[in-house]
N, C-alpha and C. Protein backbone atom coordinates (compact mmCIF):
# COMPACT_ATOMS: atom_id res chain seq x y z
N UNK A 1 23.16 0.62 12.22
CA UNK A 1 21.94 1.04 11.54
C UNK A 1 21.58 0.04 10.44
N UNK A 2 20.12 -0.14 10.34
CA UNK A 2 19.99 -1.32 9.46
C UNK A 2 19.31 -0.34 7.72
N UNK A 3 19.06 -1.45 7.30
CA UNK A 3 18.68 -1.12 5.42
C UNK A 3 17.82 -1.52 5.30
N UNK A 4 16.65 -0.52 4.53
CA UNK A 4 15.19 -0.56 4.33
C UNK A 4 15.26 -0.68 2.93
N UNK A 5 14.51 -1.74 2.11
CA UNK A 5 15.00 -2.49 1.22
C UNK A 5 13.80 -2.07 0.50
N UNK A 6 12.86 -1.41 -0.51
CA UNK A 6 11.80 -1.57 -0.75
C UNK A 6 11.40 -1.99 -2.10
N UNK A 7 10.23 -2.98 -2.54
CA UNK A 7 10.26 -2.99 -3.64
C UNK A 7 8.62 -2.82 -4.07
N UNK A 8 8.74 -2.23 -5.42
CA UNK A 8 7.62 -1.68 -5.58
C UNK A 8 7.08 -2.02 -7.30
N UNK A 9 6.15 -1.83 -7.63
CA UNK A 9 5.41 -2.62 -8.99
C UNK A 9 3.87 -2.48 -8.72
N UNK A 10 3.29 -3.08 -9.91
CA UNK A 10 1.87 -3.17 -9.90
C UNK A 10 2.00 -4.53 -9.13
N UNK A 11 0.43 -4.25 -9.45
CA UNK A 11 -0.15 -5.85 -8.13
C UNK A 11 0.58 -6.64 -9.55
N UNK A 12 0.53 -8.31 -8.65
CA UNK A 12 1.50 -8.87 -9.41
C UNK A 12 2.51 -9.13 -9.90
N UNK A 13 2.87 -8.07 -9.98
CA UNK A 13 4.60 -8.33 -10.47
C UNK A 13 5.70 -8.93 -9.87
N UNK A 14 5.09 -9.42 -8.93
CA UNK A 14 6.39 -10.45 -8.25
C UNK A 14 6.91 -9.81 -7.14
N UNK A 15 6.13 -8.80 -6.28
CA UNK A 15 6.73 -8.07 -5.26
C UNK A 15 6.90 -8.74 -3.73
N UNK A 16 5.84 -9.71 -3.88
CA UNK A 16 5.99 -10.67 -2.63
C UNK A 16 7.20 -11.73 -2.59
N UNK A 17 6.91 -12.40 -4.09
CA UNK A 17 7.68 -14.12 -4.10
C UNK A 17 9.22 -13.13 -4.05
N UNK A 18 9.82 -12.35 -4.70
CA UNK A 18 11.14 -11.25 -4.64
C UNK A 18 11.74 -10.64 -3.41
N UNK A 19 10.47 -10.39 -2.43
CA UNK A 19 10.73 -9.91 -0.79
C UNK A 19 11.16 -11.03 -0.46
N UNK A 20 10.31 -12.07 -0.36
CA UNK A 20 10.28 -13.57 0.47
C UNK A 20 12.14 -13.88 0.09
N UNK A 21 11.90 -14.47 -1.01
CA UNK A 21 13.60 -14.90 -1.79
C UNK A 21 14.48 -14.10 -1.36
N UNK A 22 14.36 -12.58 -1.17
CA UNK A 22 15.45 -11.84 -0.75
C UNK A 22 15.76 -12.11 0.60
N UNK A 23 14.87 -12.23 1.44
CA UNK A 23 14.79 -11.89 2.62
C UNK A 23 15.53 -13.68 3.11
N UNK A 24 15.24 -14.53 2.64
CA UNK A 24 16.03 -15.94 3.00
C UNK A 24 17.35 -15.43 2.06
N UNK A 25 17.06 -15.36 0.88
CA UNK A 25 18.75 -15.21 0.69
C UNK A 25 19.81 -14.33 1.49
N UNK A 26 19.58 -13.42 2.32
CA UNK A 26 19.95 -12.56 3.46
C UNK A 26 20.25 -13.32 4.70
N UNK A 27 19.38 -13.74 5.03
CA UNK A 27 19.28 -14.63 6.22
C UNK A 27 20.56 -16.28 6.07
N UNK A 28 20.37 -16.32 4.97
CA UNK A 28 21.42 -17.57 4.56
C UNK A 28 22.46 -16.82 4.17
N UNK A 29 23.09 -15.26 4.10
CA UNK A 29 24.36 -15.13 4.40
C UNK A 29 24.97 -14.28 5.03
N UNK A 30 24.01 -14.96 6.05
CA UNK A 30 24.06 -14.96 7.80
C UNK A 30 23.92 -13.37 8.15
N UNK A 31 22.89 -12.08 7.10
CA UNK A 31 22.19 -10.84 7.75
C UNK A 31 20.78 -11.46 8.20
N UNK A 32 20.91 -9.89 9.10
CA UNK A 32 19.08 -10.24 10.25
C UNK A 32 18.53 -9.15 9.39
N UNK A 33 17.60 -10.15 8.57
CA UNK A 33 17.10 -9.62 7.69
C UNK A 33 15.56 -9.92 8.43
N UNK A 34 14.28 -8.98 7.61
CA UNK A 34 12.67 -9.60 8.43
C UNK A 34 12.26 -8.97 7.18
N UNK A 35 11.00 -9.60 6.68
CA UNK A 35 9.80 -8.61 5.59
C UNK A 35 8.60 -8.37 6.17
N UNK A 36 8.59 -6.80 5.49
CA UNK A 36 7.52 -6.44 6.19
C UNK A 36 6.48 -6.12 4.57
N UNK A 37 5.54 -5.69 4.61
CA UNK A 37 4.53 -5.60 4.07
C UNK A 37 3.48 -4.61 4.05
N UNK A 38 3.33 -4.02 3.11
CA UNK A 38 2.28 -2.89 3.18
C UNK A 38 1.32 -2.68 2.11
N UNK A 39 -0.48 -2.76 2.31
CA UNK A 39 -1.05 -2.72 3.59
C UNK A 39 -0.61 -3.86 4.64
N UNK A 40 -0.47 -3.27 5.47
CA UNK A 40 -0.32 -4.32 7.02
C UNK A 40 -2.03 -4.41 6.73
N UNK A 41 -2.33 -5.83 7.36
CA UNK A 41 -3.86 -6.02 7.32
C UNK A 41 -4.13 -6.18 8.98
N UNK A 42 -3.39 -6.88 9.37
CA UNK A 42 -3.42 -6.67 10.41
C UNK A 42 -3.57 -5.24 11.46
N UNK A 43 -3.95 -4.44 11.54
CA UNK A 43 -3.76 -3.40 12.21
C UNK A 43 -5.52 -2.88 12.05
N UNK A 44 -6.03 -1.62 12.89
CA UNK A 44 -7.32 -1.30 13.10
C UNK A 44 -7.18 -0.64 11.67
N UNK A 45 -6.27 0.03 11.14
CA UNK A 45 -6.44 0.90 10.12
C UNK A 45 -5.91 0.09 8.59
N UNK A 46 -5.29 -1.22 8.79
CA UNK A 46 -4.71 -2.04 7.53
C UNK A 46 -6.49 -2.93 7.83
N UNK A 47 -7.24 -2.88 8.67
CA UNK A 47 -8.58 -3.72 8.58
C UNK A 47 -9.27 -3.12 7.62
N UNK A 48 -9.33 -1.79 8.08
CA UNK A 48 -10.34 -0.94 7.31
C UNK A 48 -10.17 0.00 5.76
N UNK A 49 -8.66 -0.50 5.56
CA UNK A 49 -8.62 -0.26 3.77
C UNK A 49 -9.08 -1.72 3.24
N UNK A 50 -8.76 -2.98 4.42
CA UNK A 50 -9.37 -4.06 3.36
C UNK A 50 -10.85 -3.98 2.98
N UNK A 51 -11.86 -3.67 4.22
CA UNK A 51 -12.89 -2.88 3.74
C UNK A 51 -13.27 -2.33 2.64
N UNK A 52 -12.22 -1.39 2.64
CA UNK A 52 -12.55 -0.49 1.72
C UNK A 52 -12.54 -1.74 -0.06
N UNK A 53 -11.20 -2.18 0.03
CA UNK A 53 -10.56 -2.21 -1.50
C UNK A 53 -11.69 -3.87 -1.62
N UNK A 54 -12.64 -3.98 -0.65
CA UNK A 54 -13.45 -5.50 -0.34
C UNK A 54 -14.59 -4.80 -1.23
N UNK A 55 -14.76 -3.23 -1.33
CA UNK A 55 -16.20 -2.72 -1.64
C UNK A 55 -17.19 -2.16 -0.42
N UNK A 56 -16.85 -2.91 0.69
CA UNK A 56 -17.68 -2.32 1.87
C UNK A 56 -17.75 -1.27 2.06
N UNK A 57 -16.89 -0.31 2.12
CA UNK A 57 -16.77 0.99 2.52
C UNK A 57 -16.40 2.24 0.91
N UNK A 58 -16.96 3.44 1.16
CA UNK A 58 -17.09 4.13 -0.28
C UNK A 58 -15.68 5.32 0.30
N UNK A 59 -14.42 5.22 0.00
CA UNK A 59 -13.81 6.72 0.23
C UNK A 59 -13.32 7.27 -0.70
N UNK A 60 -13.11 8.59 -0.75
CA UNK A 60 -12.44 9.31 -1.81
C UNK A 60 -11.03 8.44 -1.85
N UNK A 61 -10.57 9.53 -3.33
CA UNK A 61 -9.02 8.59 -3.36
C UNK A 61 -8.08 9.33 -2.15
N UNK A 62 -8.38 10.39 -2.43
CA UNK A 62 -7.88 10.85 -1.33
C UNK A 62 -7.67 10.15 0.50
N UNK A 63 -8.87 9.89 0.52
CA UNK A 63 -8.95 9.42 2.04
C UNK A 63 -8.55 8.34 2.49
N UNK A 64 -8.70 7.41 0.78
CA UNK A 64 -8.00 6.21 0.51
C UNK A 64 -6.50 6.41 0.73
N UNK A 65 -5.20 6.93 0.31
CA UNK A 65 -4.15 7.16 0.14
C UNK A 65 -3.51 7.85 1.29
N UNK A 66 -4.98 8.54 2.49
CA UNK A 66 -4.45 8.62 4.01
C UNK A 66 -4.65 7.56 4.73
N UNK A 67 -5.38 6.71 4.61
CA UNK A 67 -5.70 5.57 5.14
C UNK A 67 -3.86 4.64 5.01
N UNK A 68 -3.80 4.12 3.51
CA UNK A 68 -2.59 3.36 3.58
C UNK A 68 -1.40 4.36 4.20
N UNK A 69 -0.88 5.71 4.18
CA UNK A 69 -0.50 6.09 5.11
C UNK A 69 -0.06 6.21 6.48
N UNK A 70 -1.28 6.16 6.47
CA UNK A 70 -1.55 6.27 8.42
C UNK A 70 -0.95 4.70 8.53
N UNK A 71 -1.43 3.93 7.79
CA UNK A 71 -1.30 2.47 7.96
C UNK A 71 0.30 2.21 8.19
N UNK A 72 1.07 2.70 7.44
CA UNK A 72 2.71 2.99 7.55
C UNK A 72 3.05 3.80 8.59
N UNK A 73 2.60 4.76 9.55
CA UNK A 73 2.90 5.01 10.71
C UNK A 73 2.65 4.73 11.88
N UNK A 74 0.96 3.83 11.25
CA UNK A 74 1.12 2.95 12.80
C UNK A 74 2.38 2.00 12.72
N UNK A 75 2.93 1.71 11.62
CA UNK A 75 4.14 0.40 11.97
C UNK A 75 5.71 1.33 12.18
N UNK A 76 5.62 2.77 12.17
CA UNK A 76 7.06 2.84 12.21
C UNK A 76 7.60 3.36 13.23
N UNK A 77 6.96 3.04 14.40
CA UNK A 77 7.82 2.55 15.56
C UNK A 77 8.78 1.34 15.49
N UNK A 78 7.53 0.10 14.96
CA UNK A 78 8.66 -1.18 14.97
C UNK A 78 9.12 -1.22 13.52
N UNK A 79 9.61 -0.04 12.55
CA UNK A 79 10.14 0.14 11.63
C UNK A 79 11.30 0.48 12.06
N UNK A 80 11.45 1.69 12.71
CA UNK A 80 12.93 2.36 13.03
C UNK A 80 13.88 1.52 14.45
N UNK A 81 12.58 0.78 15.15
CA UNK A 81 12.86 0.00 16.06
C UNK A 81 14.10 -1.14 15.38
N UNK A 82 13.53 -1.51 14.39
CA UNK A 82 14.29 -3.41 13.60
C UNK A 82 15.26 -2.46 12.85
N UNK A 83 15.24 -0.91 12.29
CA UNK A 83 16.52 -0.59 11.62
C UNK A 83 17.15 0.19 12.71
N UNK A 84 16.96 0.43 14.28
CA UNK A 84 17.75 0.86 14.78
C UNK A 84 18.92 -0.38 15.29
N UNK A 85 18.28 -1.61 14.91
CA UNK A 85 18.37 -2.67 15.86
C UNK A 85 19.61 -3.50 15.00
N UNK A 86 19.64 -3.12 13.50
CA UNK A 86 20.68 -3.15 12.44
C UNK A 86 19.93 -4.34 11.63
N UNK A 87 18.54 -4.32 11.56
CA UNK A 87 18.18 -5.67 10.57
C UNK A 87 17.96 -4.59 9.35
N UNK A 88 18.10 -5.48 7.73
CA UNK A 88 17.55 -5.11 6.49
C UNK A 88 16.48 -5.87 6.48
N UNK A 89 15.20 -4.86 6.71
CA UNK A 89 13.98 -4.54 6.14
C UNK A 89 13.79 -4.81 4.76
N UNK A 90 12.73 -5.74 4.06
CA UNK A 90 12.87 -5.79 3.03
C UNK A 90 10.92 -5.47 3.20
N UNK A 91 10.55 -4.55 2.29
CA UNK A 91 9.53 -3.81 2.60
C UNK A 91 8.68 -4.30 0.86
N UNK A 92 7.82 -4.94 0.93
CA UNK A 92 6.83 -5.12 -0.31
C UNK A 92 5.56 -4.15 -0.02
N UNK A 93 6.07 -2.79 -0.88
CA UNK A 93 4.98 -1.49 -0.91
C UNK A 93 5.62 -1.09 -0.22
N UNK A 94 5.59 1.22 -0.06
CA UNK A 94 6.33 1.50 0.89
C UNK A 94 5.70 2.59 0.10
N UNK A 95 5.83 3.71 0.42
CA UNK A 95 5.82 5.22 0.22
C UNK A 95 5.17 5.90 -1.22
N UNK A 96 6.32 4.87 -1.91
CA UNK A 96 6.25 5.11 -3.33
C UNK A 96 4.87 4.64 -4.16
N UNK A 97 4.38 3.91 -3.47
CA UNK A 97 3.22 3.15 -3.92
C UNK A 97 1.68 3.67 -3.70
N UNK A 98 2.05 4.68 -3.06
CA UNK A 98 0.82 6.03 -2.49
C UNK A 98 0.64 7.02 -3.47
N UNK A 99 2.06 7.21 -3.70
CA UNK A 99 2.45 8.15 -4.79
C UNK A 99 1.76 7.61 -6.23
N UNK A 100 2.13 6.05 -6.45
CA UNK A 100 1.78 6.03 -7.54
C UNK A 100 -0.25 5.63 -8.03
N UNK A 101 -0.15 5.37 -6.96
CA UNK A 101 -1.68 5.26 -7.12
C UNK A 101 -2.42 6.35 -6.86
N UNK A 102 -2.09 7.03 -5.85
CA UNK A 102 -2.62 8.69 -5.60
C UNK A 102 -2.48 9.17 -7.05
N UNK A 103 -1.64 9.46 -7.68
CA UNK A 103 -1.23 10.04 -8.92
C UNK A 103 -2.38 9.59 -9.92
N UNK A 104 -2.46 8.27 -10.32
CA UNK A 104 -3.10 7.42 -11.17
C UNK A 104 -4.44 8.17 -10.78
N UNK A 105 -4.74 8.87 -9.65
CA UNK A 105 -6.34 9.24 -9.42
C UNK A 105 -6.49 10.64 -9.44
N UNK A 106 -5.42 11.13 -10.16
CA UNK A 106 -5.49 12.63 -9.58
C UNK A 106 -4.98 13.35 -8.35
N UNK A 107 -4.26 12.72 -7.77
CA UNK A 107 -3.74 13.43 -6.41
C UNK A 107 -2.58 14.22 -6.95
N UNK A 108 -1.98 15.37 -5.87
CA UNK A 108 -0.70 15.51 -6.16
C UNK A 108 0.14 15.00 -5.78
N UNK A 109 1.56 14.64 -6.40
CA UNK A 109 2.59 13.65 -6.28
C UNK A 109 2.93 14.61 -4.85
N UNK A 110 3.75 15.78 -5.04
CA UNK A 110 4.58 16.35 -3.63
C UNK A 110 3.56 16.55 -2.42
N UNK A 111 2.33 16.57 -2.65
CA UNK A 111 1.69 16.44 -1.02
C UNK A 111 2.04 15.05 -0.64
N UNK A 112 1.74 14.00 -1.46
CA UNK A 112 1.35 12.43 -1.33
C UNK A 112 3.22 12.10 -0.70
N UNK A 113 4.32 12.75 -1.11
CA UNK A 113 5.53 12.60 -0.65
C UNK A 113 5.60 13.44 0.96
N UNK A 114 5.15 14.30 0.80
CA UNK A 114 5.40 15.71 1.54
C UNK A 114 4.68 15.58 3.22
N UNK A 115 3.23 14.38 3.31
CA UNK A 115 2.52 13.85 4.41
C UNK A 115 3.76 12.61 4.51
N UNK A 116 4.80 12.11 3.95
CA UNK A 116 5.05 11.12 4.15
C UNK A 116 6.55 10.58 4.57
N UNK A 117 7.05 12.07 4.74
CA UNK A 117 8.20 12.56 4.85
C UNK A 117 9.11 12.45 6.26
N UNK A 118 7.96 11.92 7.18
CA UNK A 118 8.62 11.76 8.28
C UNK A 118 9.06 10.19 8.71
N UNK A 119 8.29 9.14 7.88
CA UNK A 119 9.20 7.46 7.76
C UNK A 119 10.04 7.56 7.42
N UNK A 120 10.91 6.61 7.87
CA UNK A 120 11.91 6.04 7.62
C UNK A 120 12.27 5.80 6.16
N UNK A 121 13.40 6.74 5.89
CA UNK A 121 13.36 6.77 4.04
C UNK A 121 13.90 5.66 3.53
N UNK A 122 13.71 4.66 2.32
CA UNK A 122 14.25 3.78 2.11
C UNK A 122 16.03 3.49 1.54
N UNK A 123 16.61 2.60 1.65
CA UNK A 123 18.05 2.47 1.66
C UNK A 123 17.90 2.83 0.08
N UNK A 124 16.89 1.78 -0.67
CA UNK A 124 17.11 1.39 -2.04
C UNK A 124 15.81 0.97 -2.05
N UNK A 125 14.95 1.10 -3.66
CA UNK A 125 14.18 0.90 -3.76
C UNK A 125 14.04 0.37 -5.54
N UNK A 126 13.49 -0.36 -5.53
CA UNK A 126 14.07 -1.73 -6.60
C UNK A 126 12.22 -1.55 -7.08
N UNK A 127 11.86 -1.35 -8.57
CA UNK A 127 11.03 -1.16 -9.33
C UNK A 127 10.87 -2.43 -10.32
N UNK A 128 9.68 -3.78 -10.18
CA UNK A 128 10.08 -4.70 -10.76
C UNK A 128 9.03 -4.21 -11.72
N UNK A 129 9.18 -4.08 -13.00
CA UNK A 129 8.19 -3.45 -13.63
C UNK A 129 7.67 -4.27 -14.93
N UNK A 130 6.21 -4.55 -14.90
CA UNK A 130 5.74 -5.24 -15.59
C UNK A 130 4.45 -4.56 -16.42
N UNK A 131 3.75 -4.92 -17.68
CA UNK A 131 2.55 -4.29 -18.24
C UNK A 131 1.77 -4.33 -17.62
N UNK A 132 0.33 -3.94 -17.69
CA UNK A 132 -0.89 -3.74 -16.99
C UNK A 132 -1.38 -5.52 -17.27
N UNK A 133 -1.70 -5.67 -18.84
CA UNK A 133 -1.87 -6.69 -19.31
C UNK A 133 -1.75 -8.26 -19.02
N UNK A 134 -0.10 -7.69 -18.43
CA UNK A 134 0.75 -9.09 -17.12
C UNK A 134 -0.30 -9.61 -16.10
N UNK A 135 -0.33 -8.23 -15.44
CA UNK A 135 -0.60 -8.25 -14.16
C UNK A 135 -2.05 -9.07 -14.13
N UNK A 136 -2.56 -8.53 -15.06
CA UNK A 136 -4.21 -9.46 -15.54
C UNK A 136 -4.24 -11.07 -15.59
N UNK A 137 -3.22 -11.06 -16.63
CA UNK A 137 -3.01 -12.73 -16.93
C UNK A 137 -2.60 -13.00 -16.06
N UNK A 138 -1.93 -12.78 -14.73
CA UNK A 138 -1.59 -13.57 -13.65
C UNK A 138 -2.40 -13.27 -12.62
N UNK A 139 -3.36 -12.99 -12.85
CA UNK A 139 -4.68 -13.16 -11.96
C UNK A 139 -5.52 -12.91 -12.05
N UNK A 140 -6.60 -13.40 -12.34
CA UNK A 140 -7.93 -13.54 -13.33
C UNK A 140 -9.01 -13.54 -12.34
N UNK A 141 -8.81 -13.78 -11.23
CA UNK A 141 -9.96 -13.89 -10.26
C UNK A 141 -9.52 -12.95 -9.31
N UNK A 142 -10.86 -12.84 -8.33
CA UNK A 142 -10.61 -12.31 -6.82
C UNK A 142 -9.76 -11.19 -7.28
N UNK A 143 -9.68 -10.14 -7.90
CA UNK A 143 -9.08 -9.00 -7.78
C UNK A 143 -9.82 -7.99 -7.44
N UNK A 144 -9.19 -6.68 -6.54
CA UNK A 144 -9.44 -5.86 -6.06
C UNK A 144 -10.10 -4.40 -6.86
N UNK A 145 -10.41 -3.55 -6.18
CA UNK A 145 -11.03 -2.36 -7.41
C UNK A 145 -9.97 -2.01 -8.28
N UNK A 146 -8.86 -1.73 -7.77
CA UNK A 146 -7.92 -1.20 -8.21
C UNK A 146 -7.36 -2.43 -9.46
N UNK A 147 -6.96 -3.66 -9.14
CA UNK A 147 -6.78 -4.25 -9.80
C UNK A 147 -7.50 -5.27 -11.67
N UNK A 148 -8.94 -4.35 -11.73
CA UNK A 148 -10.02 -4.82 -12.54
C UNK A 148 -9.74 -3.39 -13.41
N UNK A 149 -9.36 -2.12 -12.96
CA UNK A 149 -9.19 -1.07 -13.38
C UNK A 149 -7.61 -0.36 -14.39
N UNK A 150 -8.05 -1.52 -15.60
CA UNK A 150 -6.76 -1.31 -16.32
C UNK A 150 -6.08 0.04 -16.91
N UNK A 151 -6.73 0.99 -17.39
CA UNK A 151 -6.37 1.96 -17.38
C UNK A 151 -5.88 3.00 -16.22
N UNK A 152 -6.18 2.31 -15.20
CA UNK A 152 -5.38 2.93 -13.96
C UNK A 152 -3.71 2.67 -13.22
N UNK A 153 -4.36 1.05 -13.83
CA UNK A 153 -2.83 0.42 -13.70
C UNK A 153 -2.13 0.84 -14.84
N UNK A 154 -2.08 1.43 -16.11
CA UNK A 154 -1.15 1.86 -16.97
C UNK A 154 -0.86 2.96 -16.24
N UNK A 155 -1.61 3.96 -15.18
CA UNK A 155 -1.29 5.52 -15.07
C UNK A 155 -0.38 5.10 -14.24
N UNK A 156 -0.71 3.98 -12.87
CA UNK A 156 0.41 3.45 -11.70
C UNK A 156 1.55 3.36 -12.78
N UNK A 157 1.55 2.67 -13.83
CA UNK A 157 3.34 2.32 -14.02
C UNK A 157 3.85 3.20 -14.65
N UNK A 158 3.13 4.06 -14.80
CA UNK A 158 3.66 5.40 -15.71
C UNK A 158 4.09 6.66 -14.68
N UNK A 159 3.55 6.92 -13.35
CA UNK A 159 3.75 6.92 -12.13
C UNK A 159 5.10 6.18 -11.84
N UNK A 160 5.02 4.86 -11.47
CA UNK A 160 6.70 4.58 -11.16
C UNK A 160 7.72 4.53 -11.84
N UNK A 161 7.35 4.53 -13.16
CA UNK A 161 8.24 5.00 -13.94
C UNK A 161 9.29 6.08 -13.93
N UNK A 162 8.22 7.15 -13.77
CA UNK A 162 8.55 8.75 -13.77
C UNK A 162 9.35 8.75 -12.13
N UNK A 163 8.96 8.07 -11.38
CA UNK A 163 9.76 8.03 -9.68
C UNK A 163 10.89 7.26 -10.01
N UNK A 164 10.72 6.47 -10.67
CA UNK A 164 12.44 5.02 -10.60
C UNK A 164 13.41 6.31 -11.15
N UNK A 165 13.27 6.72 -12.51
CA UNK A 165 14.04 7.94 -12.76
C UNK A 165 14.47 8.76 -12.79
N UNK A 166 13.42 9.49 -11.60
CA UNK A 166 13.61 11.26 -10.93
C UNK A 166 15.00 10.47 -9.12
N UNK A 167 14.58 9.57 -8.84
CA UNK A 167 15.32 9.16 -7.32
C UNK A 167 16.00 8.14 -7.96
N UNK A 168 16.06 7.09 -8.93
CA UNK A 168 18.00 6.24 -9.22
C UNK A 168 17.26 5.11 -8.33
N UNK A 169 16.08 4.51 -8.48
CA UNK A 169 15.67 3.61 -8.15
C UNK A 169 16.48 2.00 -9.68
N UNK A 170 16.55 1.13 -8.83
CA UNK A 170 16.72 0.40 -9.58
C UNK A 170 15.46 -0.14 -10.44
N UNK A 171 15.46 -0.28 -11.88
CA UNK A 171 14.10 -0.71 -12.39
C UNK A 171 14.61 -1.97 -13.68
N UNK A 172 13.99 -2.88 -12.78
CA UNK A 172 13.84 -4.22 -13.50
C UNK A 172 12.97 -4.93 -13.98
N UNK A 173 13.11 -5.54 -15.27
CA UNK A 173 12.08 -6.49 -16.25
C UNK A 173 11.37 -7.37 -15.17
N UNK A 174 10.18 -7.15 -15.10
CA UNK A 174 9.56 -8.09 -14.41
C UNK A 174 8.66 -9.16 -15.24
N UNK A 175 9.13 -9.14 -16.42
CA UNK A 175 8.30 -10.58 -16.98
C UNK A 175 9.24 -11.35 -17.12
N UNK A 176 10.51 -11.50 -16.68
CA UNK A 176 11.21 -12.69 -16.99
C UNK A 176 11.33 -13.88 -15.91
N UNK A 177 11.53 -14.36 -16.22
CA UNK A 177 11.82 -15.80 -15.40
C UNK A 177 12.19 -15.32 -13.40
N UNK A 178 11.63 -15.94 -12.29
CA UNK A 178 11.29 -15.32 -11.07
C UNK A 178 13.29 -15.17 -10.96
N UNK A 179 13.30 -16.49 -11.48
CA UNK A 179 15.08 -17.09 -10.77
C UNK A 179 16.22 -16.03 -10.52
N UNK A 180 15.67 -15.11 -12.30
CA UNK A 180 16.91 -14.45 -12.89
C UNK A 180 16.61 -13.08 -12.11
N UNK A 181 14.89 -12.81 -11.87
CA UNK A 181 15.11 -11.60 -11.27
C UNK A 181 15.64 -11.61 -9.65
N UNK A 182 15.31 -12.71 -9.18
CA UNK A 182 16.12 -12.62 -7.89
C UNK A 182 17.34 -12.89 -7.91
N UNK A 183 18.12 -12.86 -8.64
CA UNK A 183 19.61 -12.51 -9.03
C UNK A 183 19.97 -11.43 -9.23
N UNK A 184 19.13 -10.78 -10.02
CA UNK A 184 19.12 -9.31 -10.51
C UNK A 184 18.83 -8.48 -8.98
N UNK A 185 18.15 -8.71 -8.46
CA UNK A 185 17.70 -8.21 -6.87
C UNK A 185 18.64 -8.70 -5.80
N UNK A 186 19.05 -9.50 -6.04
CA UNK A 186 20.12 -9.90 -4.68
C UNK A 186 21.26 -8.94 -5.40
N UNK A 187 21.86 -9.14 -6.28
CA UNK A 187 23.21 -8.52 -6.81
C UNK A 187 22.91 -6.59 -6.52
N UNK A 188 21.78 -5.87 -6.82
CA UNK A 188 21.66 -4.80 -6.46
C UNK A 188 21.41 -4.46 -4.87
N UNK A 189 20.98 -5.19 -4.29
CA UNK A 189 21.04 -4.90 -2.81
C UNK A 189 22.43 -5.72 -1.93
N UNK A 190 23.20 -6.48 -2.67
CA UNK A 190 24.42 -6.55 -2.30
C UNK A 190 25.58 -5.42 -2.44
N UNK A 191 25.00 -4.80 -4.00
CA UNK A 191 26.23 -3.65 -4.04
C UNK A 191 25.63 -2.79 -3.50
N UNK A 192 24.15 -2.22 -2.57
CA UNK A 192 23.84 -1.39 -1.83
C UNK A 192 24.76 -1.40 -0.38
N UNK A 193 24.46 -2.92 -0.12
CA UNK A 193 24.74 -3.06 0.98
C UNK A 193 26.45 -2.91 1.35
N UNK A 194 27.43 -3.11 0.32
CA UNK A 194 28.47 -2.94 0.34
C UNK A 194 28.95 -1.57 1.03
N UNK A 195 28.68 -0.64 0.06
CA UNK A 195 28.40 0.68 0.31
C UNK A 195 28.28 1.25 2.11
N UNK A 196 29.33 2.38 2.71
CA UNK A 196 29.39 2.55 3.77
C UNK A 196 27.87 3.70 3.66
């Protein structure tokens, strides 16, 4: 059986360059490791939240937060497929990230868990957590609705906050240097992985 690795943060915080690094540092000691990604854009239903978060399309938050959903069950066939298959999944966005933005809009947290209950639950889920403020200064252009909407991104990290602590998620400084946190991230999903 393989390990679903997930890591989660505001936009920005280093959730991609941290998957990527993990996922070669895995692979270089010699696990079948793959990253996956969520929204999938690729897919009929990861097309049509880009739509959405593009401005084209108007949905509630609600319909919004079934959309990225659904978007995670069209992939978890070849989710349970690569962890039946014994690879660690290293997942940038995952479950938790519905939760926290659903929340940030008014949704309820246990429905937003409770529709979502039938994926593949994660091994470990690693919180790189950075200010709203960060997330700005490291990207000034081309941002999304969600991402221009700073007072929403304080409710998201106040949201994963309240999740890293209620489930024993690991939660790490994400303004420091990329190097040290992928040290900090390899060393916690090594002593996961130890673990029978």
């Amino acid at each position: 059986m393989g390990y679903l690795i997930v890591l989660e943060g505001l936009d920005q915080s280093g959730k991609q360059t941290q998957a990527e690094l993990l996922r070669d540092r895995l692979k270089d000691d010699g696990r079948k490791a793959r990253l996956v990604s969520f929204p999938d854009y690729g897919t009929t239903i990861g097309e049509e939240i880009a739509r959405a978060l593009q401005g084209e399309r108007e949905y509630g938050a609600d319909v919004m937060q079934l959309l990225y959903i659904a978007n995670r069950y069209e992939r978890k066939p070849d989710l349970q497929r690569w962890l039946d298959g014994g690879l660690v999944l290293v997942c940038d966005r995952y479950v938790a990230s519905s939760v926290a933005y659903g929340e940030a809009q008014g949704l309820d947290a246990l429905w937003l868990m409770e529709v979502q209950k039938f994926l593949p639950a994660p091994s470990l889920t690693i919180m790189l957590d950075i200010a709203p403020e960060t997330a700005v200064q490291r990207k000034a252009v081309d941002r999304d609705r969600y991402e221009r909407d700073l007072a929403m991104q304080a409710r998201v990290r106040d949201s994963y906050r309240r999740q890293a602590a209620e489930q024993q998620w690991v939660r790490l400084d994400g303004e420091r240097p990329k190097d040290i946190i992928a040290a900090d991230v390899f060393n916690a999903v090594a002593s996961r992985l130890a673990r029978p």
